[in-house]
C-alpha atoms as a PDB file:
ATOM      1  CA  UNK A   1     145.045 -29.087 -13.597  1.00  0.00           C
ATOM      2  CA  UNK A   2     147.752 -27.611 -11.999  1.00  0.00           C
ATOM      3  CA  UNK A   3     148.245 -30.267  -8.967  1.00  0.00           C
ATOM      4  CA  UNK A   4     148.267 -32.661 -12.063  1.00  0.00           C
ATOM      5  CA  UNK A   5     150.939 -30.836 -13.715  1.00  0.00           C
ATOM      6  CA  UNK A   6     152.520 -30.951 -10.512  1.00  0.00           C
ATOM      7  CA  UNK A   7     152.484 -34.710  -9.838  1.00  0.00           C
ATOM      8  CA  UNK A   8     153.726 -35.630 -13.515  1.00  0.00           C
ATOM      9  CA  UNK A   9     157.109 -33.148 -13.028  1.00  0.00           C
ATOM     10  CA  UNK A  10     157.161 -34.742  -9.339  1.00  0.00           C
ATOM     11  CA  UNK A  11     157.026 -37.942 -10.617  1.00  0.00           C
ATOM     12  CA  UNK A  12     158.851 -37.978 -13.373  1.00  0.00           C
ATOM     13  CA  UNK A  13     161.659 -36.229 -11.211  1.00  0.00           C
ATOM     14  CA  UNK A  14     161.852 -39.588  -9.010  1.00  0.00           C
ATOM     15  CA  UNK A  15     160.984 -41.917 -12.122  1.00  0.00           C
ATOM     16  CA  UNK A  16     162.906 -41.996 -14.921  1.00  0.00           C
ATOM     17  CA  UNK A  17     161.344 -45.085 -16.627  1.00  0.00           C
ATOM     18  CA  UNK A  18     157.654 -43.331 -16.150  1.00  0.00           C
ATOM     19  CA  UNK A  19     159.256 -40.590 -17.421  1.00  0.00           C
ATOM     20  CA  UNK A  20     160.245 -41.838 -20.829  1.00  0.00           C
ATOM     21  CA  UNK A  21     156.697 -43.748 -20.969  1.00  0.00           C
ATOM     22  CA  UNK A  22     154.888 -40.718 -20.219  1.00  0.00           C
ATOM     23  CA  UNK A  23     156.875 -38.480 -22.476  1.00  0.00           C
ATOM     24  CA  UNK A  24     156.475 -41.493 -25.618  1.00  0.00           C
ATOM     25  CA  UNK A  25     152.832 -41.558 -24.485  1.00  0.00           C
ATOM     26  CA  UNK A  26     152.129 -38.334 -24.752  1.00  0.00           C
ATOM     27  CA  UNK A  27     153.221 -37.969 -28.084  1.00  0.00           C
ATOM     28  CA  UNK A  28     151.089 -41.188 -29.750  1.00  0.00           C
ATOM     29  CA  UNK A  29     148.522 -39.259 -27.749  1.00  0.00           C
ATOM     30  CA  UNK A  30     148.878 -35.693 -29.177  1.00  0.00           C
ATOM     31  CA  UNK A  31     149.136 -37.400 -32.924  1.00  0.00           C
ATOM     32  CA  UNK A  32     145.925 -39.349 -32.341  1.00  0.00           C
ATOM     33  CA  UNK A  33     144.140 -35.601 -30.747  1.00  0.00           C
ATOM     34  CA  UNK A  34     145.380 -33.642 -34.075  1.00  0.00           C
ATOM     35  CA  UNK A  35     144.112 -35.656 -36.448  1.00  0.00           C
ATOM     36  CA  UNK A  36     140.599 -35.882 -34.287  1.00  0.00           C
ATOM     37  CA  UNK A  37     140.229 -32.233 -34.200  1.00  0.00           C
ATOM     38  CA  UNK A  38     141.846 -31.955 -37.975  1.00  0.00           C
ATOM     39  CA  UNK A  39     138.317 -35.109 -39.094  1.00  0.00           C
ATOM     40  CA  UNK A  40     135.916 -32.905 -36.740  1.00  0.00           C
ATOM     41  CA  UNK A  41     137.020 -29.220 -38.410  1.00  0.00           C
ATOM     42  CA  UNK A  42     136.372 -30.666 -41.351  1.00  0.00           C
ATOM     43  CA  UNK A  43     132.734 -32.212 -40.830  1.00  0.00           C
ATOM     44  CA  UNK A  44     133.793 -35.010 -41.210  1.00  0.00           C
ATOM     45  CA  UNK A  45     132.667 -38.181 -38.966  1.00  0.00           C
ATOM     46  CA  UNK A  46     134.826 -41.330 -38.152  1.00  0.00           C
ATOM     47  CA  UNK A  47     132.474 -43.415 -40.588  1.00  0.00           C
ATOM     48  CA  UNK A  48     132.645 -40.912 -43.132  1.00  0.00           C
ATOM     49  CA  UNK A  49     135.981 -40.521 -43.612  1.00  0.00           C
ATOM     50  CA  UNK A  50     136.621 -44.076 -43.375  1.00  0.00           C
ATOM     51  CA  UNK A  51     134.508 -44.269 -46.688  1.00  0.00           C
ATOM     52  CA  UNK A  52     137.007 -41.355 -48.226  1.00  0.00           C
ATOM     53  CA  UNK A  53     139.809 -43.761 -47.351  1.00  0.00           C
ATOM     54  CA  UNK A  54     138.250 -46.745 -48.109  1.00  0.00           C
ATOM     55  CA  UNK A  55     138.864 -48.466 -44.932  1.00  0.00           C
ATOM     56  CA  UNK A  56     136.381 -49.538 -41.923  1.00  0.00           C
ATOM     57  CA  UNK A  57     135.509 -46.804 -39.111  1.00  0.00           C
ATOM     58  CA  UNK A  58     137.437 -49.119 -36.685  1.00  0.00           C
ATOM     59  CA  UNK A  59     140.682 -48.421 -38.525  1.00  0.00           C
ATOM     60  CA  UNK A  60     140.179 -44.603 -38.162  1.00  0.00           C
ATOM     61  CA  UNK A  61     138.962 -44.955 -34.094  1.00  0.00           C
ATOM     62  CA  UNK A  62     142.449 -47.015 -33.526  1.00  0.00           C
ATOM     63  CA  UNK A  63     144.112 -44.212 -35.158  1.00  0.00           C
ATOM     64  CA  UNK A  64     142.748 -41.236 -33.616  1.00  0.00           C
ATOM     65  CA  UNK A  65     143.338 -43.220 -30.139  1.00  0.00           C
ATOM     66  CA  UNK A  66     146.165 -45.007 -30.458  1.00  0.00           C
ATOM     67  CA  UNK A  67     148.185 -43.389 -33.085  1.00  0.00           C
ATOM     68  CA  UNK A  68     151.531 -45.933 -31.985  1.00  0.00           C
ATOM     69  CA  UNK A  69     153.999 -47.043 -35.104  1.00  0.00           C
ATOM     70  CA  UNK A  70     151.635 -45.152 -37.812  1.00  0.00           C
ATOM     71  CA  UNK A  71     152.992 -45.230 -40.996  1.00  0.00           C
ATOM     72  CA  UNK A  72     153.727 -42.291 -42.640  1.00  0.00           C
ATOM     73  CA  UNK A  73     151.909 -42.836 -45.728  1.00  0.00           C
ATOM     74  CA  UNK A  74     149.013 -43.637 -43.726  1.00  0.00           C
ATOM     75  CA  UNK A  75     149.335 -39.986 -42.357  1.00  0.00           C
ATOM     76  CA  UNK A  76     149.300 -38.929 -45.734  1.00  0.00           C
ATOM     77  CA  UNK A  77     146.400 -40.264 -46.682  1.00  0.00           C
ATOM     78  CA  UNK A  78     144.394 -39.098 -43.901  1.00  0.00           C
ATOM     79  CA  UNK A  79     145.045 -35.340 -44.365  1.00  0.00           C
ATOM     80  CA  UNK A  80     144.751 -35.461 -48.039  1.00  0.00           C
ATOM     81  CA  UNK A  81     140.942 -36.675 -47.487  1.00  0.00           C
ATOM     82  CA  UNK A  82     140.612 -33.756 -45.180  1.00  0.00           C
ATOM     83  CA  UNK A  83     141.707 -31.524 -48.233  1.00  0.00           C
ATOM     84  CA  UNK A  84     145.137 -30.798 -45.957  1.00  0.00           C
ATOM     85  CA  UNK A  85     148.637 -30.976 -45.923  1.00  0.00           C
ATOM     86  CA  UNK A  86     150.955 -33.074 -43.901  1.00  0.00           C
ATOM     87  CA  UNK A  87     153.675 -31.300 -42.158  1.00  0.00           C
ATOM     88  CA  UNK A  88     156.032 -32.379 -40.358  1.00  0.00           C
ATOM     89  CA  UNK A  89     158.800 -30.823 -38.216  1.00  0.00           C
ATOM     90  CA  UNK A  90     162.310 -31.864 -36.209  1.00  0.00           C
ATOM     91  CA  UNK A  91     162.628 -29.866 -33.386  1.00  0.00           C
END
């Protein structure tokens, strides 16, 4: 892990577009990992919380893996039928 670490500062160093990808990335990433771990701590499967939010299991698999542009609301939604609260903060 740490030679990966490694290579990402390296390359973003020397990169500055991979940079801003990686660092934009990362962050759809992270969003999409939360609310996995936030579905799975809850008992919850993809299929049944689809049901809670009366939408197809597809729609929660592109979310938890490719959380790009999701809407707010949509956010919402999807940690109210966890019983949870949405926070968000500006750092």
């Amino acid at each position: 892990m740490k030679n990966l670490k490694a290579y990402i500062s390296e390359k973003k160093a020397r990169d500055p577009i991979f940079a801003e990808n990686f660092d934009a990335g990362y962050q759809e990433f992270k969003i999409g990992v939360v609310l996995k771990i936030a579905r799975e701590e809850a008992g919850l499967t993809q299929e049944q919380l689809a049901k809670k939010l009366n939408t197809k299991k597809t729609a929660i698999s592109r979310i938890e893996n490719h959380a790009e542009d999701i809407k707010l609301s949509t956010l919402e939604k999807f940690a109210q039928a966890l019983g949870k609260k949405l926070t968000i903060n500006v750092t």
